[in-house]
Protein backbone atom coordinates (compact mmCIF):
# COMPACT_ATOMS: atom_id res chain seq x y z
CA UNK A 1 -1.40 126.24 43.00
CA UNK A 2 -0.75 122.70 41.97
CA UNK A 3 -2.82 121.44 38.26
CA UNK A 4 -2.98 117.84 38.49
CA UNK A 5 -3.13 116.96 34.75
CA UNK A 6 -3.02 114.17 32.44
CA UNK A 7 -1.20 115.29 29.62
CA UNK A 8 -3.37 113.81 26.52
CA UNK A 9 -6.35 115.17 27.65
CA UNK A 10 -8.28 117.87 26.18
CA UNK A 11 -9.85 119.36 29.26
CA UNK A 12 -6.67 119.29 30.72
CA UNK A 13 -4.90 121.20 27.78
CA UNK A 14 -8.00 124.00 28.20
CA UNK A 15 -7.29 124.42 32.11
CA UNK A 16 -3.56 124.25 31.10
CA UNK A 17 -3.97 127.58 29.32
CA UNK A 18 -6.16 129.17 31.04
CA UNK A 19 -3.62 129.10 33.82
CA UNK A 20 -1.03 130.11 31.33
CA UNK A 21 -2.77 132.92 29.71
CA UNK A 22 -4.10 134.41 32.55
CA UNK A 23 -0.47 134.41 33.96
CA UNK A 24 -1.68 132.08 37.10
CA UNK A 25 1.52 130.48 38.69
CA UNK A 26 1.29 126.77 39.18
CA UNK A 27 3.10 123.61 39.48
CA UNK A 28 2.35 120.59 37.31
CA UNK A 29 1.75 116.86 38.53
CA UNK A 30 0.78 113.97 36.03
CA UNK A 31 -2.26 112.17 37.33
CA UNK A 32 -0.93 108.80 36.39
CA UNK A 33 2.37 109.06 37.51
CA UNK A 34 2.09 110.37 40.58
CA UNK A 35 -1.54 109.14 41.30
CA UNK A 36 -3.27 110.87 44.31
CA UNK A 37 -2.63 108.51 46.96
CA UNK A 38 -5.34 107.31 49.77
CA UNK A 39 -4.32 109.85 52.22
CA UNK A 40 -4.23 112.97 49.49
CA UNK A 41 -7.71 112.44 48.50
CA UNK A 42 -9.25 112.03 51.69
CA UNK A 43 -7.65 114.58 52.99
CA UNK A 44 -8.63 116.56 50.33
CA UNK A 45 -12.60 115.78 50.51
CA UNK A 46 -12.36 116.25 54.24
CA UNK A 47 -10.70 120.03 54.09
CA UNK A 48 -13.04 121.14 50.88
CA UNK A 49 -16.00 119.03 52.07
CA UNK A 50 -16.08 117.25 48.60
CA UNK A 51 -17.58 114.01 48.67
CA UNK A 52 -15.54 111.38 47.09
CA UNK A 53 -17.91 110.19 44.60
CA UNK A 54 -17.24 113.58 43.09
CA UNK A 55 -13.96 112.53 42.51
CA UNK A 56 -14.81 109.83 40.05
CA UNK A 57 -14.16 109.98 36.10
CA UNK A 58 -17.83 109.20 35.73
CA UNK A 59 -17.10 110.05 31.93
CA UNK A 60 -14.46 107.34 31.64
CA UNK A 61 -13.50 103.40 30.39
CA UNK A 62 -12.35 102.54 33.65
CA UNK A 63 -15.53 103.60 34.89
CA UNK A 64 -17.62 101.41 32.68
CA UNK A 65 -15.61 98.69 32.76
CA UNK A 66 -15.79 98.38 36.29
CA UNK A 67 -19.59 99.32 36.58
CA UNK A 68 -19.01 101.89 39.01
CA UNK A 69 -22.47 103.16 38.43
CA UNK A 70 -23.98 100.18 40.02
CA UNK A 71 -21.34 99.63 42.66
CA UNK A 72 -20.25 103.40 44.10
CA UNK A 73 -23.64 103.65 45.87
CA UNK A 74 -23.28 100.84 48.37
CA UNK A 75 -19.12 101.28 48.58
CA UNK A 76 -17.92 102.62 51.84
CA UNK A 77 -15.69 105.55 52.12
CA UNK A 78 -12.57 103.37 52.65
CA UNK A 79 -13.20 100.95 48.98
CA UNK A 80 -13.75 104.53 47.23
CA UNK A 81 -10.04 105.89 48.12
CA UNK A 82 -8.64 102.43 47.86
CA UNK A 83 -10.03 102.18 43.87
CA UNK A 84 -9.36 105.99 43.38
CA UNK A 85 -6.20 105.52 43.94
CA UNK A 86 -5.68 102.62 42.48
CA UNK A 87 -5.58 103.75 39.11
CA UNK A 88 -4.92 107.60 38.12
CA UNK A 89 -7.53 107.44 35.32
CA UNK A 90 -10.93 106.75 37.64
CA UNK A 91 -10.26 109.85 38.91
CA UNK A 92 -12.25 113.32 37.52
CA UNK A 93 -9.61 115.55 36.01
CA UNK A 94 -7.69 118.23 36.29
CA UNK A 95 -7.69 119.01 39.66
CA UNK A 96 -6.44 122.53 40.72
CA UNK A 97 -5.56 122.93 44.27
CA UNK A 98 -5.17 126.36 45.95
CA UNK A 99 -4.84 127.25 49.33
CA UNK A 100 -8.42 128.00 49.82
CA UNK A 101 -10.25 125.94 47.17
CA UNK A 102 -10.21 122.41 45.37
CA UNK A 103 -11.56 122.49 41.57
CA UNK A 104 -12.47 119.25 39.88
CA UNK A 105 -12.78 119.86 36.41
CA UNK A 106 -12.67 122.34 33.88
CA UNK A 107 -15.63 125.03 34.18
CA UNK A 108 -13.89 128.08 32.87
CA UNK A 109 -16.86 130.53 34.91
CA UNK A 110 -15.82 128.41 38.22
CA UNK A 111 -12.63 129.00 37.51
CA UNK A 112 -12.86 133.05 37.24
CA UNK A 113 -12.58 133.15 41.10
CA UNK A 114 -8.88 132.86 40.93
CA UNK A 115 -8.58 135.72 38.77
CA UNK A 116 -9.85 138.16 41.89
CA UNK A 117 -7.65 137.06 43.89
């Protein structure tokens, strides 16, 4: 499984130990270092049929700032990856990756699946 984290976030530090104290293996990637690149994330929507709006930090400044509300609706597929990956921080975190399944976010119930298998 790969946990693509930033580091000074709370959610992240909850999914974090979750993996940890449930004994989960994973490897560790820092959102803003190694920002998901164009390719990665559509890649990623096409094989787990998420949307890419879903990937958005809809909670975050960036967000805001940029008025992403207003703007995301009329955006084509292409402008979404190219602002995702702009910047590390527009996009919804963690992300857990496993062979079979793509979580965004922390949901704890969601999250129970990986336990069964």
């Amino acid at each position: 499984m790969l946990l693509i984290e930033y580091k000074k976030c709370s959610t992240c530090k909850k999914a974090k130990s979750y993996l940890i104290n449930h004994k989960l293996k994973f490897t560790q990637r820092c959102i803003i270092e190694e920002t998901p690149s164009k390719e990665e994330l559509k890649k990623w929507s096409e094989h787990y049929q998420i949307p890419l709006k879903k990937f958005f930090n809809t909670s975050g400044i960036k967000y805001r700032e940029l008025n992403l509300k207003e703007k995301l609706p009329n955006m084509t597929d292409a402008e979404k990856l190219e602002i995702l990956s702009s910047d590390g921080m527009l996009i919804k975190r963690p992300i857990l990756i496993t062979d079979s399944k793509l979580y965004l976010g922390f949901k704890e119930q969601q999250w129970q699946e990986l336990l069964q298998n």
